[in-house]
C-alpha atoms as a PDB file:
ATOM      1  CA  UNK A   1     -13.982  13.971 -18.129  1.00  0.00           C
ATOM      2  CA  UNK A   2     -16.429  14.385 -21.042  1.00  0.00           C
ATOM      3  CA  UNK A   3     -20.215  14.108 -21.003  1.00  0.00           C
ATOM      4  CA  UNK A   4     -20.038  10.592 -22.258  1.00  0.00           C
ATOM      5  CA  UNK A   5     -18.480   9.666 -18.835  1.00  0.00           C
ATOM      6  CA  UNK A   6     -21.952   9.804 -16.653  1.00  0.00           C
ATOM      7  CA  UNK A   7     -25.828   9.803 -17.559  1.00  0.00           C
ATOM      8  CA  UNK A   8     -27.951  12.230 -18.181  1.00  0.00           C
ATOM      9  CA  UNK A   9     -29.059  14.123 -15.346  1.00  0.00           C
ATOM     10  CA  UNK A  10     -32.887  12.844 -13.908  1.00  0.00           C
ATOM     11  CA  UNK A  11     -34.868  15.524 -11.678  1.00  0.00           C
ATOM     12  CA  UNK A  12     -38.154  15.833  -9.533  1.00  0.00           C
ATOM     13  CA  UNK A  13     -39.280  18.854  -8.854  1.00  0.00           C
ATOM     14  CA  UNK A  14     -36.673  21.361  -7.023  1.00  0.00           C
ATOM     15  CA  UNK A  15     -33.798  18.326  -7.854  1.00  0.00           C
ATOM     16  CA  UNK A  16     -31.592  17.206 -10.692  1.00  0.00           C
ATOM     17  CA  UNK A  17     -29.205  14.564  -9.552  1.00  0.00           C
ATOM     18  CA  UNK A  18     -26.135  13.237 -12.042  1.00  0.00           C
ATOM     19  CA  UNK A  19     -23.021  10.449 -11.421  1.00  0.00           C
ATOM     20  CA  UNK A  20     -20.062  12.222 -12.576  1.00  0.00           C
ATOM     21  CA  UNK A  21     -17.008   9.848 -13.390  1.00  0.00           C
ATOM     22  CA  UNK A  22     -13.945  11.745 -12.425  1.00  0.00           C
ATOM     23  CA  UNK A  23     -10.527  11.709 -14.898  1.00  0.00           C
ATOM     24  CA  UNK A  24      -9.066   9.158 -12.312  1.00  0.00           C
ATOM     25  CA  UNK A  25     -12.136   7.012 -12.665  1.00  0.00           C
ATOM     26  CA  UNK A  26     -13.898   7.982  -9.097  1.00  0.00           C
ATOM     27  CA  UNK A  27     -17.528   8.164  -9.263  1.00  0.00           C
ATOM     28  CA  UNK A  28     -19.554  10.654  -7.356  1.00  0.00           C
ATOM     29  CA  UNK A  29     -23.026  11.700  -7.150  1.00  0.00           C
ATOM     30  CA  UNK A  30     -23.851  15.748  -8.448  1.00  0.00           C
ATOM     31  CA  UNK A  31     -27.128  17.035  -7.255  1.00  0.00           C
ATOM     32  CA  UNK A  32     -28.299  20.432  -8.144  1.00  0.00           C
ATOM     33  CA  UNK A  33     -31.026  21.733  -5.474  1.00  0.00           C
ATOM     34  CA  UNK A  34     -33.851  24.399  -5.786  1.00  0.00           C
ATOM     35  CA  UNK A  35     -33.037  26.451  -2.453  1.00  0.00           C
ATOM     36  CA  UNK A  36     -36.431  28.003  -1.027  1.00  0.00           C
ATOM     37  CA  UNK A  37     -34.780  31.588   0.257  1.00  0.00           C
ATOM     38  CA  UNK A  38     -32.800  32.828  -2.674  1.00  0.00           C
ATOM     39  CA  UNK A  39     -34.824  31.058  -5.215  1.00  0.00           C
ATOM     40  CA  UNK A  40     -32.035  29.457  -6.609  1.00  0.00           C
ATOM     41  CA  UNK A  41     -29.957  26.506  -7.466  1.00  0.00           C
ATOM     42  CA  UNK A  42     -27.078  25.545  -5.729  1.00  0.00           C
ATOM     43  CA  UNK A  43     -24.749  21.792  -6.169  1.00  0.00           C
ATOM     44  CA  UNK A  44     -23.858  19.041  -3.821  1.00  0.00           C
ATOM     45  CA  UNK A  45     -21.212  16.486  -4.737  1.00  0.00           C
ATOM     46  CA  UNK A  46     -21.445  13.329  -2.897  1.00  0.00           C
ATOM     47  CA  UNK A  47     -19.945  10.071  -1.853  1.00  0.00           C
ATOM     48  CA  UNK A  48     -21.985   7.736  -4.644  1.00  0.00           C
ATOM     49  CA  UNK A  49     -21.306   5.034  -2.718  1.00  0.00           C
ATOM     50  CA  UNK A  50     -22.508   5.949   0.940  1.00  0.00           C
ATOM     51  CA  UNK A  51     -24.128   9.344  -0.339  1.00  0.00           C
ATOM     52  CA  UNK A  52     -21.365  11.589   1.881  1.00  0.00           C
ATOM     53  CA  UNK A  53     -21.568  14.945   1.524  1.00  0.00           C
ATOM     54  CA  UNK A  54     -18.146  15.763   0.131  1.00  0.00           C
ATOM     55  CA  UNK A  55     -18.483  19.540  -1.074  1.00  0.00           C
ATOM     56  CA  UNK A  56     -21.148  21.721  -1.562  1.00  0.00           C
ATOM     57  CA  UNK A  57     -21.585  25.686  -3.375  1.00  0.00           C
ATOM     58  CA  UNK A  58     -23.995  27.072  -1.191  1.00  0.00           C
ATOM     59  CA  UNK A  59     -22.359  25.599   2.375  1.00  0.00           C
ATOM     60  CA  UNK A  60     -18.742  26.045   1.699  1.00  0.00           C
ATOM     61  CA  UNK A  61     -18.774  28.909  -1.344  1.00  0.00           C
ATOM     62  CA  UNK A  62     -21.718  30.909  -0.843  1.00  0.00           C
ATOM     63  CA  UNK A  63     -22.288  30.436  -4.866  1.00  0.00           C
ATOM     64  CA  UNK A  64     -25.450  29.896  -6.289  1.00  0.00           C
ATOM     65  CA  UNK A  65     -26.920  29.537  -9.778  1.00  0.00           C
ATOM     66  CA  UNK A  66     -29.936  30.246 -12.024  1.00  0.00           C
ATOM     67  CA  UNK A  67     -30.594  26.945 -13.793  1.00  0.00           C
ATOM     68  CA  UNK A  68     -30.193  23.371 -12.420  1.00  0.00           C
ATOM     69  CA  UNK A  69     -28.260  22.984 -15.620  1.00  0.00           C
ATOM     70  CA  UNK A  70     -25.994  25.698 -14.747  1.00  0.00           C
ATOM     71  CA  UNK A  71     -25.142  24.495 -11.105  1.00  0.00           C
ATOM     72  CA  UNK A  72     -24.791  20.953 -12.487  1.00  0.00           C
ATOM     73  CA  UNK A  73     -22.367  21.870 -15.567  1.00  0.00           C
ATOM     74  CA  UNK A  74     -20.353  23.911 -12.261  1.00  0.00           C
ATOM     75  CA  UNK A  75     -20.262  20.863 -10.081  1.00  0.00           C
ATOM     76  CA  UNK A  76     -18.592  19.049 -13.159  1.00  0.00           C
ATOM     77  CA  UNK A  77     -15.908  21.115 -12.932  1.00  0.00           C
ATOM     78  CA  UNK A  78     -15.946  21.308  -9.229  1.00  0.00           C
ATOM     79  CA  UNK A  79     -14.816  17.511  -9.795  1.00  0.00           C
ATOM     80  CA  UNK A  80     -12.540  18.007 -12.284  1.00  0.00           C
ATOM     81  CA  UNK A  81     -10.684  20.226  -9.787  1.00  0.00           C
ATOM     82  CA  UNK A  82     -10.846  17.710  -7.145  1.00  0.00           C
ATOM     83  CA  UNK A  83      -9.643  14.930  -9.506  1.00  0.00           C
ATOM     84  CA  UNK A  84      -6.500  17.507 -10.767  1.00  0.00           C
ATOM     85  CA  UNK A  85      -5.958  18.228  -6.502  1.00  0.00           C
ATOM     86  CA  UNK A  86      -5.766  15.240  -6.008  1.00  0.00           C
ATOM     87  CA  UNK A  87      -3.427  13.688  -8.693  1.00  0.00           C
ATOM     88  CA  UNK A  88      -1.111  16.961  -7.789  1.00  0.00           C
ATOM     89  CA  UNK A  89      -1.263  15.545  -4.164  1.00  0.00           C
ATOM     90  CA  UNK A  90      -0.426  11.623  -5.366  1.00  0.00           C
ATOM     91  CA  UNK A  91       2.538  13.590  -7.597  1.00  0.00           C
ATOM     92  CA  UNK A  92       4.012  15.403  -4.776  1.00  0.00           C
ATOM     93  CA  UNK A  93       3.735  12.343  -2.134  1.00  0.00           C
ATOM     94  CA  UNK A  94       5.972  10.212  -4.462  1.00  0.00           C
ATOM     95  CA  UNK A  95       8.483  12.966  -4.619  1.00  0.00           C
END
């Protein structure tokens, strides 16, 4: 997965949303969200066909970030470690 694989990221206030094209060629949707109570930035990865909540670092990690930047370049490699899960997965099912 390289930067050239999605476009840049766009943002409203308290948002930055980016599609992220996965190794295997799934798309999802990364959004980085200004949280009120810390004032910080956490990422959601979602469905970016039916917007599906698939993952996120604030529900499931606890793990929050300074920057929407920062949680954004994190949910990229949240996916990558999806995409490598779930070729191991495909690999071990064929065995």
């Amino acid at each position: 997965m390289s930067t050239a694989d999605f476009p840049a990221a766009s943002s409203s206030f308290g948002v930055a949303r980016t599609e992220i094209k996965s190794a295997s060629g799934q798309r999802f949707l990364a959004q980085a969200r200004l949280m009120v109570e810390p004032c910080l930035w956490c990422w959601e990865i979602r469905n970016s066909v039916d917007g599906e909540l698939i993952t996120s670092s604030w529900t499931d990690e606890w793990v929050a970030y300074d920057s929407s930047e920062e949680a954004l370049l994190a949910a990229e490699e949240r996916v990558a470690e999806l995409d490598r899960f779930v070729c191991q997965h495909d690999v071990d099912d064929r065995s």
